[in-house]
Protein backbone atom coordinates (compact mmCIF):
# COMPACT_ATOMS: atom_id res chain seq x y z
CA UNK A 1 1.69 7.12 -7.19
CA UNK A 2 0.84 9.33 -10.06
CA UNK A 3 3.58 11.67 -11.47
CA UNK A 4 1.78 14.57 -10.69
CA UNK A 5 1.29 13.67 -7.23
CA UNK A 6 5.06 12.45 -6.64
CA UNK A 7 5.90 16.15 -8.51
CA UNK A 8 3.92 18.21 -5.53
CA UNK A 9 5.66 16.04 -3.00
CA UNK A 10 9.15 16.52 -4.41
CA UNK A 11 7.98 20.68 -4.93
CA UNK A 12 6.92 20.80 -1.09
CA UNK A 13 10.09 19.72 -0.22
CA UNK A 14 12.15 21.97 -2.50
CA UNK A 15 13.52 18.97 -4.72
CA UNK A 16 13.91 19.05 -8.11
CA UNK A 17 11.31 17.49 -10.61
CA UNK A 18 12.52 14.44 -11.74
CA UNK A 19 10.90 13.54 -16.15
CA UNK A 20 8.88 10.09 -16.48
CA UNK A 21 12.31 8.31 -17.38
CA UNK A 22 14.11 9.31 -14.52
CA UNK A 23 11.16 7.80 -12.12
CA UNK A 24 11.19 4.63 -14.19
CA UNK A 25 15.00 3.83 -13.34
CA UNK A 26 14.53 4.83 -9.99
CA UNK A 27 11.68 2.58 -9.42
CA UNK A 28 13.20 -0.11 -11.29
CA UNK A 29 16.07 -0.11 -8.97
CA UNK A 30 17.09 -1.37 -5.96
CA UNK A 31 16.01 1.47 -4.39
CA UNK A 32 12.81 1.75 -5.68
CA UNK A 33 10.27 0.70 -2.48
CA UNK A 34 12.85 2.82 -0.39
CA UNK A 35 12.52 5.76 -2.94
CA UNK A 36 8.32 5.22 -2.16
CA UNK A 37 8.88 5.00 1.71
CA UNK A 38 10.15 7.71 1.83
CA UNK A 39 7.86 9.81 -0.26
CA UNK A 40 5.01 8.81 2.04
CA UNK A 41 7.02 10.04 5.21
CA UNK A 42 8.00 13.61 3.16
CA UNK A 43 4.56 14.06 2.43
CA UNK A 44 3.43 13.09 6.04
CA UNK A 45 5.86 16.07 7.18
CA UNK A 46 8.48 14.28 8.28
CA UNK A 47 10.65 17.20 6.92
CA UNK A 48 14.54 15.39 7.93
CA UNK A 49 12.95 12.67 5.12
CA UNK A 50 13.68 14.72 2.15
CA UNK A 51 17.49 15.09 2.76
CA UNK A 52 17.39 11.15 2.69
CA UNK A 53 14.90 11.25 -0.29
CA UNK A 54 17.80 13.53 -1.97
CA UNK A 55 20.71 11.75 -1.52
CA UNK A 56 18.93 8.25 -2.73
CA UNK A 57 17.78 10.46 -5.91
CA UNK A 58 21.29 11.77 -6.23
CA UNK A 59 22.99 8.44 -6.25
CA UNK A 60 20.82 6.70 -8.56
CA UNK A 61 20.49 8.75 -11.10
CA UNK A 62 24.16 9.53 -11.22
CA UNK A 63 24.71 5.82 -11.96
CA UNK A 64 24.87 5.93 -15.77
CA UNK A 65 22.00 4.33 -17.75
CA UNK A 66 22.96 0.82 -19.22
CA UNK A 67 23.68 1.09 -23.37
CA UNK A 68 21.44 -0.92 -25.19
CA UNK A 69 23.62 -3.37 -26.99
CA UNK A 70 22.48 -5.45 -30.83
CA UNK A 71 21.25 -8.51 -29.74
CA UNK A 72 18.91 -10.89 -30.88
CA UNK A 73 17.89 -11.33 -27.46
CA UNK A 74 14.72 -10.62 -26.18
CA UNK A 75 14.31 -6.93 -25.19
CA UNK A 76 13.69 -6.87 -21.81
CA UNK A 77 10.94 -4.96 -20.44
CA UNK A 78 10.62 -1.60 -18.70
CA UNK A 79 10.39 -0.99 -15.06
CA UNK A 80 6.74 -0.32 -14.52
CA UNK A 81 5.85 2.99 -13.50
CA UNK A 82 5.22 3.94 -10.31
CA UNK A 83 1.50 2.70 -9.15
CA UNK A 84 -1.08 4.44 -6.63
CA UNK A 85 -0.43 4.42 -2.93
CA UNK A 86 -1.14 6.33 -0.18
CA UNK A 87 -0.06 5.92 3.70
CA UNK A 88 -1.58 6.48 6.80
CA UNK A 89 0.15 7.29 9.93
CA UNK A 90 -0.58 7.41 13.53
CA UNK A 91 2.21 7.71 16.67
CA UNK A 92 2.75 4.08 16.81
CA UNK A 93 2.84 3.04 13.12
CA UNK A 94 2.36 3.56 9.50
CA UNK A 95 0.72 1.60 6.86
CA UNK A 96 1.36 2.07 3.32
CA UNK A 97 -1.63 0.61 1.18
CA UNK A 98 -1.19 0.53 -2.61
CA UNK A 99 -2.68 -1.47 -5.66
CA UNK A 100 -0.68 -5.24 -6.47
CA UNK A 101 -1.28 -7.57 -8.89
CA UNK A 102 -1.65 -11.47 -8.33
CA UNK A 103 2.10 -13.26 -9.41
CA UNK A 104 -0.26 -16.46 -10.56
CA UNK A 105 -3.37 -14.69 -12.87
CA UNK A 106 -2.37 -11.29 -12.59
CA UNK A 107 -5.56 -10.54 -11.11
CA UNK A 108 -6.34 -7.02 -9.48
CA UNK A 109 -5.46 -6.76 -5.70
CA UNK A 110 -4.64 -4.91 -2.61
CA UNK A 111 -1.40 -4.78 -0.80
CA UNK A 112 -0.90 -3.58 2.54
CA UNK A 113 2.26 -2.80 4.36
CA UNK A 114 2.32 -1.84 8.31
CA UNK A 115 5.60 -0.72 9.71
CA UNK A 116 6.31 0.22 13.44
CA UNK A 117 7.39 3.95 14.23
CA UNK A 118 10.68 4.31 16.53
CA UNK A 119 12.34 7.54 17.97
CA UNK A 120 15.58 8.57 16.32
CA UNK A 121 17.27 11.09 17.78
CA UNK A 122 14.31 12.29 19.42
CA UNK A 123 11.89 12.24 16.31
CA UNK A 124 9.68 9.46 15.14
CA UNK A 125 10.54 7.86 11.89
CA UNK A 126 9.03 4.55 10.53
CA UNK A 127 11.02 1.89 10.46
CA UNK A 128 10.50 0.51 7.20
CA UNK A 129 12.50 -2.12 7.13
CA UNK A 130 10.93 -3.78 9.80
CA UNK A 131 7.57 -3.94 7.80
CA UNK A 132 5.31 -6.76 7.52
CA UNK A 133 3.86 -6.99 3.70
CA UNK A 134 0.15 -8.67 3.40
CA UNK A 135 -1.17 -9.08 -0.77
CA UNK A 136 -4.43 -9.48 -0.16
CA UNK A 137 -6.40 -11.85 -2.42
CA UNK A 138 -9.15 -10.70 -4.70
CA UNK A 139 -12.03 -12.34 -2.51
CA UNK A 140 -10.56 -11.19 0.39
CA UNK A 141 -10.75 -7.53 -1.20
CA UNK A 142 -14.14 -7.93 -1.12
CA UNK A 143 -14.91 -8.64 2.48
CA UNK A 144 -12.40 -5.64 3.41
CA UNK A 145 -14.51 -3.42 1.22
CA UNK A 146 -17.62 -5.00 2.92
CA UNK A 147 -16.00 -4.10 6.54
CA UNK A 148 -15.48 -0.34 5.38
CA UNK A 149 -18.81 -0.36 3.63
CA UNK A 150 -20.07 -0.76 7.20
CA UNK A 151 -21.27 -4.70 6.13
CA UNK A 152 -19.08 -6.50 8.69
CA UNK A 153 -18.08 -5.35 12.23
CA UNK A 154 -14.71 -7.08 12.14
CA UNK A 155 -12.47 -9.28 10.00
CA UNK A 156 -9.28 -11.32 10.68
CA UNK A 157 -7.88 -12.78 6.99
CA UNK A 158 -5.07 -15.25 8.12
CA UNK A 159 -2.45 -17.38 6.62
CA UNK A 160 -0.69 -15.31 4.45
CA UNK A 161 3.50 -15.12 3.77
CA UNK A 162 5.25 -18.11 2.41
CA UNK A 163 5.54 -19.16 6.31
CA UNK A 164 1.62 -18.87 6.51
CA UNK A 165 2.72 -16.83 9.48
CA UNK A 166 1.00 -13.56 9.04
CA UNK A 167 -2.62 -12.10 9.78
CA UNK A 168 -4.24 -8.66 9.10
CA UNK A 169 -7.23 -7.91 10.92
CA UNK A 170 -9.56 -5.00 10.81
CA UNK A 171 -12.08 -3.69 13.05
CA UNK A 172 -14.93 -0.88 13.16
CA UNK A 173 -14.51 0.90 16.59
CA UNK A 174 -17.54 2.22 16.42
CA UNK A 175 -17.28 4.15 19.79
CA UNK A 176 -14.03 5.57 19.24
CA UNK A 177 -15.38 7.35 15.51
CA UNK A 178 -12.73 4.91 13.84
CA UNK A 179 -11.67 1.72 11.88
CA UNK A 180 -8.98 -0.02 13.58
CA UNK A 181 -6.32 -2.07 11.46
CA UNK A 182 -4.05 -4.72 12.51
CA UNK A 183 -1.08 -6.07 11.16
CA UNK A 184 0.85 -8.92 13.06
CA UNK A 185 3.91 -11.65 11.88
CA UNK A 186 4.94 -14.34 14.10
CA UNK A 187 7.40 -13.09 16.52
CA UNK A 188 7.58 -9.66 15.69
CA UNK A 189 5.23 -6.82 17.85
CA UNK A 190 1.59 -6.08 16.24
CA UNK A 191 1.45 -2.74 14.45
CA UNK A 192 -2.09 -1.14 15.14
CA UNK A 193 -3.03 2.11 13.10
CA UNK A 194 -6.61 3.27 13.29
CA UNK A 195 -8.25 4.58 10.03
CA UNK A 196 -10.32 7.49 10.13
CA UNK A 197 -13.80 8.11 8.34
CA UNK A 198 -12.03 9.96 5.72
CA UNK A 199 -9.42 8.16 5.46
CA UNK A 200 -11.67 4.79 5.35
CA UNK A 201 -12.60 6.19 1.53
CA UNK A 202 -9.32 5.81 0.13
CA UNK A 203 -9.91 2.08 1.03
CA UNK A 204 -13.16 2.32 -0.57
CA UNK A 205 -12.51 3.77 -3.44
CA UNK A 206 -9.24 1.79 -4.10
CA UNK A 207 -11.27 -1.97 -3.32
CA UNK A 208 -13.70 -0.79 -5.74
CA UNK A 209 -11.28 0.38 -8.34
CA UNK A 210 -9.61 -3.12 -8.33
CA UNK A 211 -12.84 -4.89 -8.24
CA UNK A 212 -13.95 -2.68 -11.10
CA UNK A 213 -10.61 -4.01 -12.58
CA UNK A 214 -11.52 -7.95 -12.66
CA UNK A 215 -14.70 -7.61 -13.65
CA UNK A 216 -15.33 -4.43 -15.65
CA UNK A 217 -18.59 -5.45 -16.64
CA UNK A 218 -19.52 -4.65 -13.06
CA UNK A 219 -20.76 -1.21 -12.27
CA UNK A 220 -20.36 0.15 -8.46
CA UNK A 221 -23.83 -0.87 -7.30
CA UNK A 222 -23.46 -4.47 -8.52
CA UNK A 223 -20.35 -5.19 -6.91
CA UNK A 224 -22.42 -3.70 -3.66
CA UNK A 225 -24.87 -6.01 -4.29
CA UNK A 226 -22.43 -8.97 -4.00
CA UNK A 227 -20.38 -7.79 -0.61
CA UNK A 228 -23.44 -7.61 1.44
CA UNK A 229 -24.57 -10.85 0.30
CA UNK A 230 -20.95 -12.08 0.74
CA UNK A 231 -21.13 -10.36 4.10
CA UNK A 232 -23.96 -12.21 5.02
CA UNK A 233 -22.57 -15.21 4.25
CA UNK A 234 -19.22 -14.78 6.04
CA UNK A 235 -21.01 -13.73 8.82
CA UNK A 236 -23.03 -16.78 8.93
CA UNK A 237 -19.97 -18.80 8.82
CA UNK A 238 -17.49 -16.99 11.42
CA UNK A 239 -20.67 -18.18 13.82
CA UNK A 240 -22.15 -21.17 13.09
């Protein structure tokens, strides 16, 4: 997420701002993907968030910054600051879809995080912690752009985890004005969230963004150019 865009979250809530600095040691702590989680749910309107979202603020930030000691060590480097994300919700679920980078070639990527939603207390919350994390690969980028792009019907990219136990899936449901994604691990439940049109063109955008990234001698319309002939082709192989 962008500082400005974290700032209007924390203002709709009635939180204080919190500088650059202060977002780079939260981030960089252990806290940090909690800190995110629950910035999506705040900004969904799940209103009980922000006390939570307070209290993790409040207790790291009142941890004191480490001193910086003379060494002739290597400095180490700076938590990164927080990147782009953006959730969607539905009653069931939540996914929270934000730009990664490859651990290998630090190549330009997609990650995607589904989490079910539970009652607490009579409210839904996402459980978080229960979440099922899929980094999608750069070539598998592409076809998922080329299923939003309206280039494939459906898509099921399996294999992924350390366990090579996880698959995300998505669908076009055509009839029902929707896309449908689908994340599932071995032995836990499926979490299904259904992506609306205008919702589809944060995927859009974001695939083409990272794309953009790998290859920035590619404009928009080239890259288009490639996932219809790459749709073609997966097509032709999902049947023959």
């Amino acid at each position: 997420m962008k500082l400005s865009h974290i700032t209007a979250i924390l203002s709709g809530a009635g939180l204080p701002t919190l500088s650059a600095e202060q977002l780079r040691r939260i981030a960089g702590s252990q806290y940090g993907k909690n800190f995110q989680h629950m910035l999506l749910d705040v900004e969904a309107g799940y209103s009980q968030r922000a006390e939570d979202l307070s209290r993790l603020i409040t207790a790291v930030l009142e941890v004191p910054a480490a001193v910086p000691q003379a060494t002739s060590a290597v400095k180490p480097e700076l938590a990164a600051p927080p990147y782009y994300s953006f959730p969607i919700h539905c009653k069931t679920g939540a996914l929270c879809v934000s730009e990664a980078k490859t651990k290998t070639q630090g190549m330009h990527t997609i990650q995607i995080e589904g989490a079910p939603a539970t009652l607490c207390n009579g409210r839904r919350v996402v459980a978080w912690d229960q979440k099922i994390t899929v980094q999608l690969t750069p070539d598998e980028t592409l076809l998922m752009l080329a299923l939003f792009e309206d280039e494939l019907e459906e898509l099921d990219l399996k294999g992924h985890g350390y366990k090579h136990d996880k698959v995300i899936s998505f669908k076009n449901q055509r009839d029902k004005g929707s896309y449908l994604v689908k994340v599932v691990q071995a032995a836990k439940p499926a979490i299904n969230v259904p992506v609306d049109g205008a919702q589809s063109m944060r995927f859009i955008s974001l695939g083409y963004q990272q794309l953009q990234r790998n290859s920035p001698h590619l404009d928009v319309g080239m890259i288009k150019g490639q996932l219809r002939k790459v749709a073609g082709m997966h097509k032709a192989a999902t049947h023959a």
